[in-house]
Protein backbone atom coordinates (compact mmCIF):
# COMPACT_ATOMS: atom_id res chain seq x y z
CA UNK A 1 -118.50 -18.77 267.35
CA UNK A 2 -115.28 -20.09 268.16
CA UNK A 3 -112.52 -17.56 267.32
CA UNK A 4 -108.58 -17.47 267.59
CA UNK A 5 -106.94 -14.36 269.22
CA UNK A 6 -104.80 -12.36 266.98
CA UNK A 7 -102.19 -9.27 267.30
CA UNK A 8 -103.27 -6.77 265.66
CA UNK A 9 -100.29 -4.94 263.45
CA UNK A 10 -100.31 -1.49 264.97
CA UNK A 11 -99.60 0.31 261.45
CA UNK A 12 -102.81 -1.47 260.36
CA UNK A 13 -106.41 0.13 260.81
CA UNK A 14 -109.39 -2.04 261.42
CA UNK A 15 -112.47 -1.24 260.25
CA UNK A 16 -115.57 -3.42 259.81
CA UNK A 17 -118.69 -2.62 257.80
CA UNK A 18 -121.41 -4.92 256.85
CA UNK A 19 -119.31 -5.88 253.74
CA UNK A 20 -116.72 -7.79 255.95
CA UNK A 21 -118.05 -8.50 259.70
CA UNK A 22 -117.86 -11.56 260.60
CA UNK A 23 -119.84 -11.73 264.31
CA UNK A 24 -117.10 -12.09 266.77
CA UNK A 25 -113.43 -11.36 266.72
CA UNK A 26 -111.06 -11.31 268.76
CA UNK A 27 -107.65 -9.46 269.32
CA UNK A 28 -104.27 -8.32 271.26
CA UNK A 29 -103.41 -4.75 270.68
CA UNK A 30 -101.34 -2.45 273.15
CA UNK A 31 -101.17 -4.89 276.30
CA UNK A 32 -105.48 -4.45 275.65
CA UNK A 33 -107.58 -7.78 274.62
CA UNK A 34 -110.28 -6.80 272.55
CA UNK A 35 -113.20 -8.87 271.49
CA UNK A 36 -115.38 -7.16 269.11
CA UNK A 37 -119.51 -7.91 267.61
CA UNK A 38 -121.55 -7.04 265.02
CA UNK A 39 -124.37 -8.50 263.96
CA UNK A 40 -127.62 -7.30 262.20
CA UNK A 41 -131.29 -7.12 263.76
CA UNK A 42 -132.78 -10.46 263.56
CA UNK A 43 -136.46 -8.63 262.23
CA UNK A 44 -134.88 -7.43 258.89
CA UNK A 45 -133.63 -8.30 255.88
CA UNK A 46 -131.47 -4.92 254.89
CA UNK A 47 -127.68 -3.86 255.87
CA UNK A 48 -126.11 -3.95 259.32
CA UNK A 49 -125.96 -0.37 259.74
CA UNK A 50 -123.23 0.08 262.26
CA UNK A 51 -119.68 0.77 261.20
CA UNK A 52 -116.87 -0.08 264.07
CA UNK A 53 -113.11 0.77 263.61
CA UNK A 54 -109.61 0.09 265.93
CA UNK A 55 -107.36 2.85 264.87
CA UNK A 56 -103.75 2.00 265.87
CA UNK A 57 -101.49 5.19 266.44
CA UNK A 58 -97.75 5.78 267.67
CA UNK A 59 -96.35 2.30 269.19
CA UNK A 60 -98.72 1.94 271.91
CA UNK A 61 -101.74 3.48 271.52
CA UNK A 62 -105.11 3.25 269.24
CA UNK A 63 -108.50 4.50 269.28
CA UNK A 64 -112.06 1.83 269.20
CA UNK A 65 -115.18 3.40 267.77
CA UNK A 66 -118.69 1.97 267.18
CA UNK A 67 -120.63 4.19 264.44
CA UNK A 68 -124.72 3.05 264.07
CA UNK A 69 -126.21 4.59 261.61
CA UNK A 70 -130.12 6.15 262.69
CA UNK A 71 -132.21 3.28 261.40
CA UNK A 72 -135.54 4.28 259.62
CA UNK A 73 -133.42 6.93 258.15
CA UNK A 74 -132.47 6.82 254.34
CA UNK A 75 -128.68 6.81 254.34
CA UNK A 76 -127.82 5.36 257.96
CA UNK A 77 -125.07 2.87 256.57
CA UNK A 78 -123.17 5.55 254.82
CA UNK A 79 -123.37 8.00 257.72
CA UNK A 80 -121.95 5.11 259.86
CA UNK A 81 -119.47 4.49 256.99
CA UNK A 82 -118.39 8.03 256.95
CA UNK A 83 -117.84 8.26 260.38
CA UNK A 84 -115.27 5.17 260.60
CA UNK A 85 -113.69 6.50 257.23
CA UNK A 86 -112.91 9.94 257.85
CA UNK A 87 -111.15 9.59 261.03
CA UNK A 88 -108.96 6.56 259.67
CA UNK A 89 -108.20 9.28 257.52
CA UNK A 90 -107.96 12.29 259.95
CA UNK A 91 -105.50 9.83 262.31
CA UNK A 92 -102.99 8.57 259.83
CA UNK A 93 -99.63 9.38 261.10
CA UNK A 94 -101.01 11.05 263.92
CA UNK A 95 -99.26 11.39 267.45
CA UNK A 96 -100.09 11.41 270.94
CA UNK A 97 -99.97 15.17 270.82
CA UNK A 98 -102.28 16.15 268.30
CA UNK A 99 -104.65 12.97 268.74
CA UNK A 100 -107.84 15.39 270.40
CA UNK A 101 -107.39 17.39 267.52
CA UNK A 102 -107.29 15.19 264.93
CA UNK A 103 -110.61 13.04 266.21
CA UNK A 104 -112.10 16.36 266.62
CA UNK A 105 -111.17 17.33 262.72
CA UNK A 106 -112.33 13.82 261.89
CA UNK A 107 -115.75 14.01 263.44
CA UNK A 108 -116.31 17.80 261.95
CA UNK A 109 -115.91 16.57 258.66
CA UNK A 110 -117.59 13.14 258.73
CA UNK A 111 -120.50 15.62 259.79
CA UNK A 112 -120.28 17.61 256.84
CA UNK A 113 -120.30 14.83 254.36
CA UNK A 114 -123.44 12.89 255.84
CA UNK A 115 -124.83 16.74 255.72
CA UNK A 116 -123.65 16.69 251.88
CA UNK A 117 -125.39 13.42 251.36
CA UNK A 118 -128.70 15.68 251.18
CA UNK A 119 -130.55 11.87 252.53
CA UNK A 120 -131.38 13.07 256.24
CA UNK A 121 -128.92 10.29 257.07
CA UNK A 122 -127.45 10.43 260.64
CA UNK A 123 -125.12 8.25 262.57
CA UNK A 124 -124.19 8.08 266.66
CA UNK A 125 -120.26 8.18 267.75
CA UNK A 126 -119.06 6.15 270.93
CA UNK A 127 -115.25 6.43 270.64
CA UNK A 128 -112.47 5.85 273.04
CA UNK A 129 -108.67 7.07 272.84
CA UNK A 130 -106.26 4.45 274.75
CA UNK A 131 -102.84 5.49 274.64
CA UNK A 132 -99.99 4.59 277.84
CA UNK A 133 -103.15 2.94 279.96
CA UNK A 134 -105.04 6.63 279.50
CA UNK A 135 -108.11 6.77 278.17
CA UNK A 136 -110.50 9.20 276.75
CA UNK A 137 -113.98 9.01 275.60
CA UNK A 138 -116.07 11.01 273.17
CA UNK A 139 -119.82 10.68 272.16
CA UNK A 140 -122.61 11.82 269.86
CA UNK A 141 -126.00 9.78 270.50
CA UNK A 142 -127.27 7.21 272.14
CA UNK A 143 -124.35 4.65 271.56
CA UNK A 144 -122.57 4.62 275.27
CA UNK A 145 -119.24 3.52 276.78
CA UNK A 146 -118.86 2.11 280.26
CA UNK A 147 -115.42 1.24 281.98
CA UNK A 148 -116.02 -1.26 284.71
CA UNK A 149 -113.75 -2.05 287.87
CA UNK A 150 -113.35 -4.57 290.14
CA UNK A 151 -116.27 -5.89 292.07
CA UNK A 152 -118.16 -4.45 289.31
CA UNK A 153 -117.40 -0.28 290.31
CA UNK A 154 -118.43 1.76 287.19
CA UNK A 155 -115.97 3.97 286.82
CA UNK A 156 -117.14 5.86 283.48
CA UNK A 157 -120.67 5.51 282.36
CA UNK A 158 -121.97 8.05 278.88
CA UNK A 159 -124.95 9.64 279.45
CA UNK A 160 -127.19 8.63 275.69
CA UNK A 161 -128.32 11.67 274.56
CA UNK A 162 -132.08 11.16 274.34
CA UNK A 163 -134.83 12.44 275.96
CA UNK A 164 -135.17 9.01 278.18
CA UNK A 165 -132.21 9.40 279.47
CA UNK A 166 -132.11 13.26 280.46
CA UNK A 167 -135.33 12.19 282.35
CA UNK A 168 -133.80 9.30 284.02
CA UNK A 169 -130.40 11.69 285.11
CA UNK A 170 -133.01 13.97 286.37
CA UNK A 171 -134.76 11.52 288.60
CA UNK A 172 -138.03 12.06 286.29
CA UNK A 173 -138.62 8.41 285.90
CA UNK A 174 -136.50 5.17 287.04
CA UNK A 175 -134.24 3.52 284.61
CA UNK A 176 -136.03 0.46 284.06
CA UNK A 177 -139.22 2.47 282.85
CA UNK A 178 -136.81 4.24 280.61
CA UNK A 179 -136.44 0.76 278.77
CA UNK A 180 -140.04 0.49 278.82
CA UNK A 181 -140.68 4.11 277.04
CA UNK A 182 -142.54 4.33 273.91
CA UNK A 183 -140.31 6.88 273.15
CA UNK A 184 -136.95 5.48 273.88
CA UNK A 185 -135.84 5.30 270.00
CA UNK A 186 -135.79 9.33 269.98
CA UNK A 187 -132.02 10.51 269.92
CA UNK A 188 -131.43 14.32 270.17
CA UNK A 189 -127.65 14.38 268.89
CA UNK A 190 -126.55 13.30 266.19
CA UNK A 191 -124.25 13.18 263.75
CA UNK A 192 -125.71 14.85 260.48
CA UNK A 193 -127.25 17.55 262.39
CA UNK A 194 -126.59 20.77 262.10
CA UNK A 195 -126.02 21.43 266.10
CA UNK A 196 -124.22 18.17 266.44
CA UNK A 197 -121.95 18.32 269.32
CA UNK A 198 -119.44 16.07 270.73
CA UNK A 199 -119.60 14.83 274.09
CA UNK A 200 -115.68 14.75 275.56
CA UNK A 201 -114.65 13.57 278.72
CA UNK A 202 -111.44 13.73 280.75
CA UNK A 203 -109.22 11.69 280.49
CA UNK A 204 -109.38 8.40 283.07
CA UNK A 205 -106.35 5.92 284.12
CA UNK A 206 -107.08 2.00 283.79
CA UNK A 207 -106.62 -0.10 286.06
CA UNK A 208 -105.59 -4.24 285.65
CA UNK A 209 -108.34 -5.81 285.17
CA UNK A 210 -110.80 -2.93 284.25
CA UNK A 211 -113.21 -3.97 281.71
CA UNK A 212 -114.20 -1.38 278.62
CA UNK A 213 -116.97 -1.60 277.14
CA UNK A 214 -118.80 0.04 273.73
CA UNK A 215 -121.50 -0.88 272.32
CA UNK A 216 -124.87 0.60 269.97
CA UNK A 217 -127.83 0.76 271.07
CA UNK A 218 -128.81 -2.41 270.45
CA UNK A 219 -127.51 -3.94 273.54
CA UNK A 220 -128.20 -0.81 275.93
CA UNK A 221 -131.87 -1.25 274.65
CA UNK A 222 -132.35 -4.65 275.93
CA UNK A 223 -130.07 -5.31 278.88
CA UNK A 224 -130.45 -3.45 282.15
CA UNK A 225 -127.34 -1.54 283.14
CA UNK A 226 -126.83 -4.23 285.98
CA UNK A 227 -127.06 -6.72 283.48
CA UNK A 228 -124.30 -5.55 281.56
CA UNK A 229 -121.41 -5.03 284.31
CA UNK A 230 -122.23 -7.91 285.85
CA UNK A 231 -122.13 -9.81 282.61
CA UNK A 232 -118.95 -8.33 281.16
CA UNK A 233 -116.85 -8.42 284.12
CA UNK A 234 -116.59 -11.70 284.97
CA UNK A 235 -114.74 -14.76 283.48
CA UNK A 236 -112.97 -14.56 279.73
CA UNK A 237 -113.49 -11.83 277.80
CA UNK A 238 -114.41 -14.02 274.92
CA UNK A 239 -117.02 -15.99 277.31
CA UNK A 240 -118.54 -12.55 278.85
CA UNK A 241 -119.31 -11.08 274.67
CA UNK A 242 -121.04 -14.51 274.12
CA UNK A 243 -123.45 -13.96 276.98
CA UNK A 244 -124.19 -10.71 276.33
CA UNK A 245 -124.65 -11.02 272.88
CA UNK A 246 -126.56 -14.35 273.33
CA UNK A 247 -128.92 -12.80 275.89
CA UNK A 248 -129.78 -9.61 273.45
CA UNK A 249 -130.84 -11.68 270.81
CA UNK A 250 -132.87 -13.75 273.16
CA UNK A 251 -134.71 -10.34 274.24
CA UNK A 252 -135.05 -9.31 270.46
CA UNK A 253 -137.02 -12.45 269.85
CA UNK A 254 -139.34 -12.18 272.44
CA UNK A 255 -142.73 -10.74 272.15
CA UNK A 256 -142.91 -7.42 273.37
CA UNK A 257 -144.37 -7.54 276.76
CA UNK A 258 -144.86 -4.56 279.49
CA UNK A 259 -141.76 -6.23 281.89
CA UNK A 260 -139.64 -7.22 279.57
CA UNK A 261 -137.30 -4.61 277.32
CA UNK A 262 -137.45 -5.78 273.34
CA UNK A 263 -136.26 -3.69 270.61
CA UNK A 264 -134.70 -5.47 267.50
CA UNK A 265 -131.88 -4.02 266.55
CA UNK A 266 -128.54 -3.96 264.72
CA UNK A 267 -126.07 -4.64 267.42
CA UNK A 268 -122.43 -3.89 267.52
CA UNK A 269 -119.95 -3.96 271.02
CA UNK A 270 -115.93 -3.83 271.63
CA UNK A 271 -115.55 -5.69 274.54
CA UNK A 272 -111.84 -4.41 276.53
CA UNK A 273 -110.22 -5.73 278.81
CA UNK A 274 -106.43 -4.60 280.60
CA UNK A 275 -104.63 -7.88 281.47
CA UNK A 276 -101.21 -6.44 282.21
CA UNK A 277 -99.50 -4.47 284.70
């Protein structure tokens, strides 16, 4: 898993699908490192459904999304697909300025294109706007973003938009029995739907050192929350996506048990990190 850092050419999109993901990569791109994963669950023999894109814009910013298309759905890797595709198209030659408006274009129509696909297909949206150490997230689903500070302060955590997690917000049921939930799979926003709505927050200044984090389901399903920051915080950024990614896949091979969480599953995660002043 050894991989090289590269600069990323900031007139050059990024975007991985199962056609050309190649586990872990890693990159420089507007003073932010960036490691990024993708890798299909280990109990199948189909696509990697998930879709992830870095979106350059201007000279120093670019946007990082993870698209997973809903598994058990017909269609999930071209709703993930569309996602990453039509805002690469909505943000060419797009500014600072008109950047909400142009993800926000790009999201309505990816929408109306997996609705077009007439498959029930359906795909979640973590995505994150960086632009002069600003950022800016958006979501749709249970795919989450967390921004990490020192001593391991969460600073931005998504709220998944599923049932489990409305209950755990409300103080309904603790999160660890969350993880535990038959019914933890069930997602009540997503893209494809006809009420799909997008989840924007304000935006947030980074800090050196903060860590970013997005990721699919697959690794919020089998880590704990704690697990995670204190995981991705600490040491390399290249060392910290080994050991999360290496632990997952541990948990998806494991036997479901009653104190353990388990749920195979495609996993994808850019892993940020701010090294300069």
């Amino acid at each position: 898993m050894g991989v090289k850092q590269k600069a990323l050419e900031h007139s050059t999109p990024l975007i991985l699908t199962d056609q050309n993901m190649n586990d872990m990569q890693h990159y420089c791109l507007a003073g932010m490192e960036l490691v990024i994963y993708s890798r299909r669950s280990p109990d199948k023999d189909t696509s990697n459904e998930d879709a992830l894109a870095l979106l350059p814009f201007e000279h120093d910013g670019f946007v990082a999304m993870i698209a997973d298309g809903a598994g058990g759905q017909r269609g999930g890797k071209q709703a993930s697909q569309a996602v990453v595709n039509y805002l690469n198209e909505s943000l060419k030659g797009c500014s600072s300025e008109n950047l909400r408006n142009a993800i926000l274009d790009g999201i309505e129509r990816a929408n109306k294109e997996i609705q077009a696909l007439g498959l029930g297909a359906a795909s979640t949206l973590a995505l994150l706007e960086f632009h002069l150490n600003l950022v800016r997230p958006y979501h749709i689903g249970d795919s989450e973003i967390l921004i990490i500070g020192q001593k391991g302060k969460i600073k931005l955590h998504t709220l998944s938009h599923s049932p489990s997690s409305y209950a755990v917000e409300a103080g309904v049921i603790e999160s660890h029995e969350a993880m535990l939930h038959e019914e933890r799979h069930l997602v009540s926003n997503l893209l494809g739907y006809d009420d799909m709505r997008i989840e924007l927050g304000p935006p947030l200044k980074l800090q050196r050192f903060d860590t970013v984090l997005l990721a699919s389901d697959g690794l919020f399903d089998n880590l704990s929350l704690q697990e995670i920051i204190e995981i991705s915080r600490k040491g390399p950024l290249r060392k910290a996506m080994l050991n999360l990614t290496s632990l997952s896949l541990e948990r998806m091979h494991k036997d479901t048990d009653t104190s353990t969480p388990n749920k195979p599953d495609d996993i994808s995660i850019i892993l940020m990190r701010r090294n300069g002043p």
